[in-house]
Protein backbone atom coordinates (compact mmCIF):
# COMPACT_ATOMS: atom_id res chain seq x y z
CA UNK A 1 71.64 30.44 18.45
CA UNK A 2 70.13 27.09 17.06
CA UNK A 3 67.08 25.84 18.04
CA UNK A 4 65.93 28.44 19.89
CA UNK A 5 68.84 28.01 22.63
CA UNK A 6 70.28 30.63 24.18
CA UNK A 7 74.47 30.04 25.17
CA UNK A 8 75.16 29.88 29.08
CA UNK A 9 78.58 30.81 30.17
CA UNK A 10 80.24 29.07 32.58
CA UNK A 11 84.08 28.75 34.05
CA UNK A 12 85.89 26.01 33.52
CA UNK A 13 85.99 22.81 35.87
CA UNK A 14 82.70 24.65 36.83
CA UNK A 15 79.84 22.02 38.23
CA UNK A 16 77.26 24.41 38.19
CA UNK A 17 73.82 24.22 35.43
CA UNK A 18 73.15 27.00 33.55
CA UNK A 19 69.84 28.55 34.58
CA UNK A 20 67.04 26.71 32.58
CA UNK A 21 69.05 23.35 32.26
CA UNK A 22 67.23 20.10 33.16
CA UNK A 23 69.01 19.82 35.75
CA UNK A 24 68.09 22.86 37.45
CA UNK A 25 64.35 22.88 36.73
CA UNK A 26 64.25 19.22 37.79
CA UNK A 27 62.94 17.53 33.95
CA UNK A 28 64.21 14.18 33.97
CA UNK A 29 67.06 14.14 31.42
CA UNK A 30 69.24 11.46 29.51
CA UNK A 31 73.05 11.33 29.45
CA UNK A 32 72.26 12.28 25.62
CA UNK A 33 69.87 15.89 26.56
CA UNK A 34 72.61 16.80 29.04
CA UNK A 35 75.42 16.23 26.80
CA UNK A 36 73.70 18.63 23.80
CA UNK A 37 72.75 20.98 26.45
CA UNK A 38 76.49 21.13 26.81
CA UNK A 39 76.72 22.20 23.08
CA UNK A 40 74.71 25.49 23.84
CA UNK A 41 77.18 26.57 26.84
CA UNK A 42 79.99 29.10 26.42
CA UNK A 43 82.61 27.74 28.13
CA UNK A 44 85.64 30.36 29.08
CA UNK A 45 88.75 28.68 28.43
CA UNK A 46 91.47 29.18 31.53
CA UNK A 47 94.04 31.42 29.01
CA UNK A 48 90.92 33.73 28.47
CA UNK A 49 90.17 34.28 32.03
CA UNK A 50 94.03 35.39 32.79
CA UNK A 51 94.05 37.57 29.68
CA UNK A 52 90.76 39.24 30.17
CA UNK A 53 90.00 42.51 31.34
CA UNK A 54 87.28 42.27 33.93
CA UNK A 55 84.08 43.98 34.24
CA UNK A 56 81.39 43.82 36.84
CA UNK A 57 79.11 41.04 36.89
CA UNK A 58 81.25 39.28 34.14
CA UNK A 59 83.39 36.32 34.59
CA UNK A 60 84.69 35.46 37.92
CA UNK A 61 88.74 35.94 37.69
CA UNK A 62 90.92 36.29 40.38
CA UNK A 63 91.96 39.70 41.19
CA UNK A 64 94.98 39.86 42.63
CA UNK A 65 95.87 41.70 45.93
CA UNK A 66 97.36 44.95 46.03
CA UNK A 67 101.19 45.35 46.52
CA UNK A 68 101.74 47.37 49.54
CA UNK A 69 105.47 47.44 48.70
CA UNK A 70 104.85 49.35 46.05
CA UNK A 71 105.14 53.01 47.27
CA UNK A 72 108.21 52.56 48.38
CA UNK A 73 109.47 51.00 45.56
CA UNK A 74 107.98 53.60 42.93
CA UNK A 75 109.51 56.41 45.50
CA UNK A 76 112.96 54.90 44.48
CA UNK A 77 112.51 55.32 40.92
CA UNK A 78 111.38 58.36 41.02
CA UNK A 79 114.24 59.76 43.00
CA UNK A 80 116.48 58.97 39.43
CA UNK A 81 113.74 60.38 37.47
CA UNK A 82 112.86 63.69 39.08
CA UNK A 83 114.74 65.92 37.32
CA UNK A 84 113.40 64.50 33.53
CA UNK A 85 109.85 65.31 35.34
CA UNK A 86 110.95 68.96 37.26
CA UNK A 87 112.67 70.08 33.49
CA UNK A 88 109.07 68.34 31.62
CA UNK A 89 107.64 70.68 34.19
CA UNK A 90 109.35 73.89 33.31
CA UNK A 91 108.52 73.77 29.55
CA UNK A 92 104.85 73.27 30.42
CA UNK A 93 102.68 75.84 29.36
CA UNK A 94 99.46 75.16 31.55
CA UNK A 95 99.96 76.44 34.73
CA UNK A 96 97.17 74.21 36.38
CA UNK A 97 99.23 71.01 35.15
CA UNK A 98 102.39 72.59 36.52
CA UNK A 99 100.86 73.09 39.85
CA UNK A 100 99.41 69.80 39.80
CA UNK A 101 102.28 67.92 38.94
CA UNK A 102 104.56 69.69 41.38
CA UNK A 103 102.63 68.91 44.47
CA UNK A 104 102.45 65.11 43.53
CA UNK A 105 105.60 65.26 42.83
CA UNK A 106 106.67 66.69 46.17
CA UNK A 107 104.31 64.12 47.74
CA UNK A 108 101.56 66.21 48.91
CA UNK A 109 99.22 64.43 50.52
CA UNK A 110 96.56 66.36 49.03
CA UNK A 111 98.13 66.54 45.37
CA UNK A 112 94.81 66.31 43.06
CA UNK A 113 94.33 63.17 40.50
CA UNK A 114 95.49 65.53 37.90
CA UNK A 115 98.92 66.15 39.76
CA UNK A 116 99.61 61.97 39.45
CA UNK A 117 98.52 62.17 35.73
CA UNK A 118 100.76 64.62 35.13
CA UNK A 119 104.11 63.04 36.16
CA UNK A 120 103.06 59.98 34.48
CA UNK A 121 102.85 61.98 31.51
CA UNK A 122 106.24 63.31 31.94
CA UNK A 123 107.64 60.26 31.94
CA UNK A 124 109.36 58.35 28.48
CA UNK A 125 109.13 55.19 30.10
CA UNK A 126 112.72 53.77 29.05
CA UNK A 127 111.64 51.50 32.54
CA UNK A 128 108.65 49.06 31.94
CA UNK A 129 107.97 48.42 35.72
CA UNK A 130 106.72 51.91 36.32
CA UNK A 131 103.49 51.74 35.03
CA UNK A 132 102.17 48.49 37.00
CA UNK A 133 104.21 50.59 39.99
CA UNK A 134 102.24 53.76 39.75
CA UNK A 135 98.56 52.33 39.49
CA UNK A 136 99.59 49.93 42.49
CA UNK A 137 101.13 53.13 44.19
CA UNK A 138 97.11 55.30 43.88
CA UNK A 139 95.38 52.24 44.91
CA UNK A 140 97.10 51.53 47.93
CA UNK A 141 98.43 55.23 48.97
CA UNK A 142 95.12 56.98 48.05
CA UNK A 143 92.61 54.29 46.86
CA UNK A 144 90.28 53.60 44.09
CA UNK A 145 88.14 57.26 43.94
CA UNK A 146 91.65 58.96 43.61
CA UNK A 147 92.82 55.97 41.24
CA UNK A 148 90.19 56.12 38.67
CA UNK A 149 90.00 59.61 38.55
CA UNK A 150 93.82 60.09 37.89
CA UNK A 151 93.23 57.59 34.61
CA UNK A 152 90.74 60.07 33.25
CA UNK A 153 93.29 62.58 33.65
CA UNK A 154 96.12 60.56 32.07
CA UNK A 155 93.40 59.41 29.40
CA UNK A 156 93.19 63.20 28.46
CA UNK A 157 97.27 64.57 28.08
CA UNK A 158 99.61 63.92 25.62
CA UNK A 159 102.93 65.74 24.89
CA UNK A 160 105.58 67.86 22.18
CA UNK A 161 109.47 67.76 22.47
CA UNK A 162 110.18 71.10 22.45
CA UNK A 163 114.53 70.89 22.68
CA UNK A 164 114.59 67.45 23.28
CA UNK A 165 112.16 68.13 26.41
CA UNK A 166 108.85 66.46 26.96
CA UNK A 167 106.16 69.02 27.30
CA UNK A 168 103.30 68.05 28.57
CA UNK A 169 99.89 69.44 27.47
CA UNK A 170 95.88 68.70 26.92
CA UNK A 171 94.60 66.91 24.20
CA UNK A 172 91.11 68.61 22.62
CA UNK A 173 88.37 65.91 21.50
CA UNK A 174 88.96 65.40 18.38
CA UNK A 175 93.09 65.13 19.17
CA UNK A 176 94.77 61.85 19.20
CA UNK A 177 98.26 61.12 21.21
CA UNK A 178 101.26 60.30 19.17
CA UNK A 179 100.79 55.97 18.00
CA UNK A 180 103.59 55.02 20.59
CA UNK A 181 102.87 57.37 22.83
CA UNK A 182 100.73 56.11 25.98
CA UNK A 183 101.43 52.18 24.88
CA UNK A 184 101.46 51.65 28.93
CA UNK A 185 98.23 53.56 29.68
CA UNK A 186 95.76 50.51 29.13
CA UNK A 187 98.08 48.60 31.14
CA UNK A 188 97.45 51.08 34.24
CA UNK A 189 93.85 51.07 33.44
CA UNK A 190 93.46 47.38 33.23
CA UNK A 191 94.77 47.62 37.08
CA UNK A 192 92.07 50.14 38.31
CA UNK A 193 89.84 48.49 36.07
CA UNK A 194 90.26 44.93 38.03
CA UNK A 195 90.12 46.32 41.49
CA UNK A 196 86.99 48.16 40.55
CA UNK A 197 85.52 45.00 39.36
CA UNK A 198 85.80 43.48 42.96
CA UNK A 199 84.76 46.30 45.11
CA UNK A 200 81.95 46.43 47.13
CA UNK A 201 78.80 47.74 46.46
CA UNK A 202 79.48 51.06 48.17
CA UNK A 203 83.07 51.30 47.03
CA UNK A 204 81.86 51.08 43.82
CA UNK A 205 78.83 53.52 43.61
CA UNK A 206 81.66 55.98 45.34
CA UNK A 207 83.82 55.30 42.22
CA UNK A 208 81.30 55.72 39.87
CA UNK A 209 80.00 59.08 41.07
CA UNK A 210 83.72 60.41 41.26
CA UNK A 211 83.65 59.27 37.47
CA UNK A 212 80.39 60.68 36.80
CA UNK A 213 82.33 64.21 37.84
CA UNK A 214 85.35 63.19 35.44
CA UNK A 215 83.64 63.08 32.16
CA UNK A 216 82.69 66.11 32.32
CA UNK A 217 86.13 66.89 31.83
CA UNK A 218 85.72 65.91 27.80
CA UNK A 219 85.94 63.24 25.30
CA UNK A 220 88.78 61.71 26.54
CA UNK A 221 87.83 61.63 30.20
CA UNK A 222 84.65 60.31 29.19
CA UNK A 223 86.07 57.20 26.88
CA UNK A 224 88.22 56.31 29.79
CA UNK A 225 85.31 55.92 32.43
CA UNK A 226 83.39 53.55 30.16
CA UNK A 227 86.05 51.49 29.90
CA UNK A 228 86.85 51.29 33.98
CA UNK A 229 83.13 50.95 34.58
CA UNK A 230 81.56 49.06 31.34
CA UNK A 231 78.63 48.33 33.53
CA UNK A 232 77.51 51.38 33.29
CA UNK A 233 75.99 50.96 30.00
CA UNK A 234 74.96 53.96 29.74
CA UNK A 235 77.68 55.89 29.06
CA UNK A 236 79.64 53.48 27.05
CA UNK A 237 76.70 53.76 24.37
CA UNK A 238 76.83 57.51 24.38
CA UNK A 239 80.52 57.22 24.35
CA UNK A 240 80.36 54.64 21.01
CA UNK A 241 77.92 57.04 19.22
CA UNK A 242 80.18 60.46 20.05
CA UNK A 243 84.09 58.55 18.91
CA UNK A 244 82.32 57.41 15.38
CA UNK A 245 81.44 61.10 15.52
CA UNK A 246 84.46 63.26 16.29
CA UNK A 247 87.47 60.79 17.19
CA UNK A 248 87.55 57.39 15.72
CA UNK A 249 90.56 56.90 16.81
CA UNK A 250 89.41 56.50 20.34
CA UNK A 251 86.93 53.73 19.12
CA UNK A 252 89.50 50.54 20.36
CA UNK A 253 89.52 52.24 23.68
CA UNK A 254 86.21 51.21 23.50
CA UNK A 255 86.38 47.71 21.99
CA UNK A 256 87.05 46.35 26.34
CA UNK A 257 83.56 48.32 27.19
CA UNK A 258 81.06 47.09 24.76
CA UNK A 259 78.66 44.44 26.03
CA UNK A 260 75.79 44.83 23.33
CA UNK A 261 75.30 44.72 19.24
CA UNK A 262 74.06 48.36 19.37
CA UNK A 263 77.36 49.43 20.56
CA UNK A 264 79.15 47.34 18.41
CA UNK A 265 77.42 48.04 15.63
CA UNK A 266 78.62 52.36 16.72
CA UNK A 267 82.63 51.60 16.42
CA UNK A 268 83.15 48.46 14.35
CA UNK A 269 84.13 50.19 11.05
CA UNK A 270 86.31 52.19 13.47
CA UNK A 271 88.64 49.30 14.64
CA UNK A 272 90.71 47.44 12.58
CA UNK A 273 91.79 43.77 13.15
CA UNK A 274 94.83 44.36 13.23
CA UNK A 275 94.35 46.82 16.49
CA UNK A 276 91.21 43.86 18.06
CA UNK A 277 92.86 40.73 17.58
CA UNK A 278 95.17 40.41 20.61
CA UNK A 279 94.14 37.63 23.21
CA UNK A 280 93.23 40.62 26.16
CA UNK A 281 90.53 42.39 23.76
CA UNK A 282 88.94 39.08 22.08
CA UNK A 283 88.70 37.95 25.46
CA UNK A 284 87.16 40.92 26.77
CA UNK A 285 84.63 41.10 24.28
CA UNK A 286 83.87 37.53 24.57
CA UNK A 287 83.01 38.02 28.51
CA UNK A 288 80.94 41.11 27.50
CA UNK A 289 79.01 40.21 24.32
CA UNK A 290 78.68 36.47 23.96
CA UNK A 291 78.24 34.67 21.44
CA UNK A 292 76.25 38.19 20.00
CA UNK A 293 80.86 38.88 19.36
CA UNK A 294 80.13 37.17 15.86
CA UNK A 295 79.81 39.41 13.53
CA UNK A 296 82.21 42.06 14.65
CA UNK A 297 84.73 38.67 15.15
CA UNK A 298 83.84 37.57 11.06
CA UNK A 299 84.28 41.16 9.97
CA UNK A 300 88.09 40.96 11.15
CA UNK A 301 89.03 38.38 9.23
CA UNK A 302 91.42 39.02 6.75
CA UNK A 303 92.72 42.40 8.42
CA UNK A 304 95.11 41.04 10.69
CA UNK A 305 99.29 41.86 9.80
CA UNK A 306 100.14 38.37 10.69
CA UNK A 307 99.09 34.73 10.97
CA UNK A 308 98.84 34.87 14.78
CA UNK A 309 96.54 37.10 14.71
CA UNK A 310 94.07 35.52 12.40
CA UNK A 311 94.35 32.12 14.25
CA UNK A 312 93.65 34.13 17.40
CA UNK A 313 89.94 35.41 15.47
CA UNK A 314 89.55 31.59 14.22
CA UNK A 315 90.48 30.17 17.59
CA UNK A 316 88.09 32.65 19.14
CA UNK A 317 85.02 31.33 17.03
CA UNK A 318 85.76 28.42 17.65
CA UNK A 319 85.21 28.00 21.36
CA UNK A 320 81.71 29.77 20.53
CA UNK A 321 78.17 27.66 20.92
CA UNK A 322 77.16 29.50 17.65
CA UNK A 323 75.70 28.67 14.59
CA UNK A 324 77.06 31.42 12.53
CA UNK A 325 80.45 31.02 14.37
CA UNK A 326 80.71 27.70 12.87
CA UNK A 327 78.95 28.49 9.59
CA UNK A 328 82.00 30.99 9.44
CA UNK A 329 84.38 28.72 9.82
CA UNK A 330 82.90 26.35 7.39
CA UNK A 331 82.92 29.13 4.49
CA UNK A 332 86.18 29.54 4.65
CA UNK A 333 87.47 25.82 4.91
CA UNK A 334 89.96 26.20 2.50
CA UNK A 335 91.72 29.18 2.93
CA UNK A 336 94.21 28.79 5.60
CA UNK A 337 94.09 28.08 9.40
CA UNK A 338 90.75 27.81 8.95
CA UNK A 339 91.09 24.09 9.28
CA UNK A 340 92.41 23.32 12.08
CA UNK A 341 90.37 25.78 13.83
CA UNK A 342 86.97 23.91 12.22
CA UNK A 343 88.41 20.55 13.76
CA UNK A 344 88.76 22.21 17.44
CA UNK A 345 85.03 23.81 17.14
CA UNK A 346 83.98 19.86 15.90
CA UNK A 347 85.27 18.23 18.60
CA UNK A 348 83.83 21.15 21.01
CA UNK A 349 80.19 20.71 19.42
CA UNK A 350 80.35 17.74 17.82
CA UNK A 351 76.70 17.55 16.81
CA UNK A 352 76.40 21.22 15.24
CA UNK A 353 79.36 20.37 13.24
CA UNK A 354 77.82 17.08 12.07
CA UNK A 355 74.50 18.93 10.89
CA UNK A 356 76.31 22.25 9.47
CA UNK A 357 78.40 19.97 7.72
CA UNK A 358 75.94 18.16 6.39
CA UNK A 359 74.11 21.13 5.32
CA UNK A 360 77.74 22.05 3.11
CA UNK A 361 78.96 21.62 0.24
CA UNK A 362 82.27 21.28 -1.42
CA UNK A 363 84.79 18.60 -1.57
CA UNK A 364 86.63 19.41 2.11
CA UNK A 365 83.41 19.65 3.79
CA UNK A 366 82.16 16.36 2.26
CA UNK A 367 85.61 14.73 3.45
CA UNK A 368 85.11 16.11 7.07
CA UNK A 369 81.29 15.24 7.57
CA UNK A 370 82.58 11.64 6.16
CA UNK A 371 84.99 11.50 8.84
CA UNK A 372 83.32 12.80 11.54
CA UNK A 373 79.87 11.27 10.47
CA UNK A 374 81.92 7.65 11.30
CA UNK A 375 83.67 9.09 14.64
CA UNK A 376 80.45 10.22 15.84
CA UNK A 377 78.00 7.15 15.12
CA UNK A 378 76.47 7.51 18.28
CA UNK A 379 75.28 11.40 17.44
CA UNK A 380 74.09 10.46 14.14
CA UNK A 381 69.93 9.55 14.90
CA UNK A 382 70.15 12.57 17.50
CA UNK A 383 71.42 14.75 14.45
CA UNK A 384 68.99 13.49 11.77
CA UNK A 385 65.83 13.94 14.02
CA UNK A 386 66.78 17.67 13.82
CA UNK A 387 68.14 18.18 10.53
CA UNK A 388 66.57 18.48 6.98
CA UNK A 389 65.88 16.05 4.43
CA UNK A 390 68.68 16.72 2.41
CA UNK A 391 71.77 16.83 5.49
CA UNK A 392 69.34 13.79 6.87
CA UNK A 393 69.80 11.69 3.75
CA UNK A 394 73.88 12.59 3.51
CA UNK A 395 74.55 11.74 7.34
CA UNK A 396 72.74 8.50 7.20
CA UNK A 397 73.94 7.44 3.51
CA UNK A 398 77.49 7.83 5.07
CA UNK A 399 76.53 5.90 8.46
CA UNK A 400 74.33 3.35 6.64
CA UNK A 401 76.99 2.30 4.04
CA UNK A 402 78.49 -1.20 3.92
CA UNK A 403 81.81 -1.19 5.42
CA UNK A 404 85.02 -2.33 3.19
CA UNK A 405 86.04 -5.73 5.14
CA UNK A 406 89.27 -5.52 6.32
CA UNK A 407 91.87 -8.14 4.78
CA UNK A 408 92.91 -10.88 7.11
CA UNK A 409 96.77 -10.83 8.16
CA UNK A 410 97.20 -13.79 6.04
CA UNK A 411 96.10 -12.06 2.89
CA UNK A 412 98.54 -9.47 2.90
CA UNK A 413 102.32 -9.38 1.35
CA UNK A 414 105.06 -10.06 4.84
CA UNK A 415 106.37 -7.04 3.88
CA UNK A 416 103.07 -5.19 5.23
CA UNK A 417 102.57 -7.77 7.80
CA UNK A 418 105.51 -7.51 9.67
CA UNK A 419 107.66 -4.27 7.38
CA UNK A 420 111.35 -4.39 7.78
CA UNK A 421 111.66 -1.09 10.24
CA UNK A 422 109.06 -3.06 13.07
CA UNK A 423 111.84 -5.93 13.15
CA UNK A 424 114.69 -5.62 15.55
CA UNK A 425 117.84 -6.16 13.17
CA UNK A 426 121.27 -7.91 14.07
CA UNK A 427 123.89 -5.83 13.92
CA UNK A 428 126.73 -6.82 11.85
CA UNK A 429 130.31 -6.50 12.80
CA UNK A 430 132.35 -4.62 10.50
CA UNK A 431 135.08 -6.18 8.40
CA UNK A 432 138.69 -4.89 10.02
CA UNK A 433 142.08 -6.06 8.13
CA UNK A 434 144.92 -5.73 10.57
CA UNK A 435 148.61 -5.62 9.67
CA UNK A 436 148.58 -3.44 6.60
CA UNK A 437 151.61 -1.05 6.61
CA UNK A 438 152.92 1.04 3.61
CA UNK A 439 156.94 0.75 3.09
CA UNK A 440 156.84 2.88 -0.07
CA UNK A 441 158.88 6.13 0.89
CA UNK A 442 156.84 9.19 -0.16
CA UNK A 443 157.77 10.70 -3.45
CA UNK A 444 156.82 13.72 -5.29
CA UNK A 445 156.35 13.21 -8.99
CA UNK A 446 155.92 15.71 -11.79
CA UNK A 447 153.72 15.44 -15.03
CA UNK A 448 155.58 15.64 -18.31
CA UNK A 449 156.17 19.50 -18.88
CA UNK A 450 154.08 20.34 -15.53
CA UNK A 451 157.48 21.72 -13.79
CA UNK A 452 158.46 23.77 -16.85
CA UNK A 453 154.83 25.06 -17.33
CA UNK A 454 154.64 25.97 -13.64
CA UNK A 455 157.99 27.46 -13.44
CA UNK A 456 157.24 29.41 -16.77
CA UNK A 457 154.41 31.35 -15.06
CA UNK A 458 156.23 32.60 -12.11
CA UNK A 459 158.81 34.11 -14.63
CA UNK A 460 156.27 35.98 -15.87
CA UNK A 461 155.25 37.34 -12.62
CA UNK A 462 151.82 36.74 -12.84
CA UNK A 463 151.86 34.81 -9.34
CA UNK A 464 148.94 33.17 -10.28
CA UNK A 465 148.27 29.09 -11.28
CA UNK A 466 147.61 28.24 -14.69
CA UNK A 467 143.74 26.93 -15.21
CA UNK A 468 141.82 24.35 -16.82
CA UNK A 469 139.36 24.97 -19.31
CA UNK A 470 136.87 24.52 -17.06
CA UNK A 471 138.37 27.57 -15.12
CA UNK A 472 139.63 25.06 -12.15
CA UNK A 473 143.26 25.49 -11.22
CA UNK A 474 145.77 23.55 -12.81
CA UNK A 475 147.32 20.07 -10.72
CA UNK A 476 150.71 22.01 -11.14
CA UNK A 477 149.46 25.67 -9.74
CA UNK A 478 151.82 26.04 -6.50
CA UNK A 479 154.22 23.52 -5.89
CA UNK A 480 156.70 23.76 -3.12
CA UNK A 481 159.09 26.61 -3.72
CA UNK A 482 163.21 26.57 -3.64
CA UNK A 483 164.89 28.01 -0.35
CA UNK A 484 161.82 27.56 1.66
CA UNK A 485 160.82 30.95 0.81
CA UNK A 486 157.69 32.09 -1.43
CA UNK A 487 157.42 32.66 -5.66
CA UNK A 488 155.16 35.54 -5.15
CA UNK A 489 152.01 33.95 -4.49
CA UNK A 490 150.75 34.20 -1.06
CA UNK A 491 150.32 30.21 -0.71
CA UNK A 492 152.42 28.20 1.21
CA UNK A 493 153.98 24.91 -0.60
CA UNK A 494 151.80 22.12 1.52
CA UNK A 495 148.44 24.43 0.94
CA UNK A 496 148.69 24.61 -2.90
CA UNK A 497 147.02 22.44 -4.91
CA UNK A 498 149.90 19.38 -6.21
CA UNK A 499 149.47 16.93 -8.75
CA UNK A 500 146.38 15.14 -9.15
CA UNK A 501 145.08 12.78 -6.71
CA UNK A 502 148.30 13.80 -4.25
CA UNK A 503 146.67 14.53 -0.61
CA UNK A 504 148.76 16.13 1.36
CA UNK A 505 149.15 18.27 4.88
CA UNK A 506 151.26 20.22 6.71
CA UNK A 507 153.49 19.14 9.75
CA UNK A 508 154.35 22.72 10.72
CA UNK A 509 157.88 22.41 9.17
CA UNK A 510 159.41 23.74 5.78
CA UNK A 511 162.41 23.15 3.31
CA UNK A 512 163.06 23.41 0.24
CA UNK A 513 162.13 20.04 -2.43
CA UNK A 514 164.93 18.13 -3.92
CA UNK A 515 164.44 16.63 -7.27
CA UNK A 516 162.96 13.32 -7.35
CA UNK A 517 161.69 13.81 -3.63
CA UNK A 518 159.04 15.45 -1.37
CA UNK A 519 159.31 18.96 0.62
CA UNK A 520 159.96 18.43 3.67
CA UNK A 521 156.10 18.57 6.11
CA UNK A 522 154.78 16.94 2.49
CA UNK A 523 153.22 14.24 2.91
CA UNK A 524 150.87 11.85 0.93
């Protein structure tokens, strides 16, 4: 940070100082010290704190309560699913999964973790509900020891259709579940991971020395644990250095756990953007790192698959009280949504733009400090006491030079005085001539030799209409036919293109043309 500050974080609509404000330590302070002090506070925006997944002693979200509906509800399901799970069963090779899964599956009361892992596992999860039904269903049946430990078993089993059969079976360290496989998993975590969050003291320490027993279980067990208890610090570290050593694949597992550079610093070439930038993990890491997220945020940029996921890393550095945040943004003001996401972190921090601007160069930068230089006048002696020579002598050349005087009313053309659109206009009444009838009885003419020439062609049984040279067809390409019936050409007569400049229609009705005289249902 700046100056020697270090970023508070605080909730929003929160009235509470930041330990070490003036305010709290009782120095008398100016509108202008409290409003700077502002500058060096992380401030988590609302959407973060719903997307977030929280960690003890983090930011204060609302956890909500469990669903004791839920057993019964899950119970349902299962009834229509119990025979994918009894055949998943049957193929399964480990015997100590099969027992397991039975005895949950019968509802044993005292059905082990592992049992509940295993029928998840079973599952292909054609129903989205199930997974937010089955955490609910451990937490309120059999509570948070028996929760948490089933997600270490779940963390650790994967499957292999053997004849269109899902077989369940252990994964070894360095093995990594199919990429669709498990989608739902973090979303069954995230539960036990909340509810953990808010437990008591006791609760917790219970939880954590079930866990403790878990990891011992392997890699997988282990990756899972740090990320349902990232307060223990602990282990996530160990956890960082072992994935970057035999499974980097479980390194975004991880991404939710990490709380300090050292442990970012173990998985970041491990995780992609692509895989990071969702709203739930920037969040996350936000909560647990700080504004110390920086680098790991800048060295995203540019792998994300799609635009919304780039805005989400720009929008993310944005809301940070960070010099290097901003400096990032600033390096990369012309490459796009950079921007826009420089204008939101101005208006958040509007004097560390004003001096990091100052201290840029290059033609958008100097249009921005220009701008915001003469939005901000009131910053700009603040800014300048702080800020070198060179930034000093840019801010105040902008505030210090003479205005352009604006032109009075009077000296201006009407038409930019008072422009046509700003001017209510009378609305004229259109011109209507009444009485005009047509008496001429409708006739049907024929060009000189356009009869003959169209008669000709249907002699020759080529059913088709003669063409221009310009490969349009001919005035005289299907005329109305004799007898009412058809020349070969699958056009009827009031359809066909007539004479030039003859509109016509049909009336429904057909007969056959007289010389000198429309078909009948021609009209024009």
């Amino acid at each position: 940070m700046s100056n020697g500050r270090t970023a508070q974080v605080t909730m929003p609509g929160s009235h509470d100082e930041p330990a070490g404000s003036p305010e709290t330590t009782g120095e008398v302070s100016g509108p202008g010290e409290h409003e700077q002090h502002a500058e060096d506070r992380l401030t988590m925006p609302a959407a973060w704190l719903r997307a977030l997944h929280p960690r003890r002693g983090g930011a204060k979200v609302a956890v909500p309560p469990l669903d004791p509906a839920a057993p019964e509800r899950l119970a349902a399901k299962l009834d229509a699913l119990r025979q994918q799970v009894l055949d998943a069963l049957e193929k399964c090779p480990d015997p100590e999964l099969v027992a397991a899964g039975t005895a949950y599956l019968a509802g044993e009361p005292t059905a082990p973790p592992l049992g509940a892992a295993v029928v998840v596992a079973s599952l292909s999860w054609s129903d989205h509900e199930l997974a937010a039904l089955f955490a609910e269903t451990w937490l309120v049946e059999r509570g948070l020891v028996f929760a948490a430990t089933a997600m270490t078993e779940l963390a650790s089993l994967t499957y292999e259709v053997a004849q269109d059969i899902w077989r369940v079976q252990r994964m070894a360290s360095d093995e990594y579940h199919h990429y669709w496989y498990g989608w739902n998993r973090m979303e069954l975590a995230g539960r036990v991971r909340a509810v953990l969050s808010a437990a008591s003291d006791a609760e917790y320490a219970q939880v954590v020395a079930a866990l403790a027993v878990s990891r011992e279980g392997g890699l997988h067990h282990r990756v899972m644990a740090s990320f349902l208890a990232p307060s223990e610090t602990g282990w996530v570290t160990a956890d960082c250095a072992e994935v970057s050593a035999v499974n980097v694949y479980l390194a975004h597992h991880l991404v939710p756990a990490i709380s300090t550079p050292e442990q970012a610093a173990l998985i970041a070439d491990h995780v992609h953007g692509h895989v990071a930038a969702n709203s739930t993990s920037l969040a996350t890491l936000v909560d647990g790192m700080g504004v110390e997220v920086v680098p790991m945020l800048i060295g995203w940029l540019g792998q994300t698959y799609d635009a919304d996921g780039e805005r989400r890393l720009l929008g993310t550095l944005a809301e940070l009280p960070s010099d290097a945040a901003m400096r990032a943004l600033l390096d990369r003001l012309d490459q796009k949504h950079v921007q826009p996401a420089f204008l939101r972190a101005a208006a958040r921090f509007p004097r560390r733009a004003m001096r990091l601007l100052a201290a840029t160069g290059g033609k958008s930068a100097d249009q921005l400090l220009r701008a915001h230089v003469l939005t901000h006048l009131d910053l700009v002696e603040e800014v300048v006491a702080s800020a070198d020579t060179t930034a000093a002598e840019r801010i105040t050349g902008i505030a210090n030079a003479v205005p352009v005087a604006a032109a009075p009313p009077e000296a201006l053309p009407e038409v930019l005085v008072s422009p046509p659109w700003a001017r209510k206009r009378k609305t004229r009444k259109p011109t209507v001539v009444t009485g005009l009838t047509c008496a001429d009885a409708p006739v049907l003419r024929w060009a000189p030799g356009e009869r003959d020439n169209w008669r000709s062609s249907l002699e020759q049984g080529t059913g088709t209409a003669p063409t221009t040279r310009r490969g349009r067809r001919s005035p005289a390409a299907s005329p109305p036919t004799a007898a009412g019936g058809t020349t070969g050409t699958t056009r009827s007569p009031c359809s066909s293109p007539g004479p030039s400049g003859w509109p016509r229609r049909s009336s429904g009705s057909g007969g056959p043309p007289t010389s000198g005289a429309p078909a009948t249902g021609c009209r024009r």
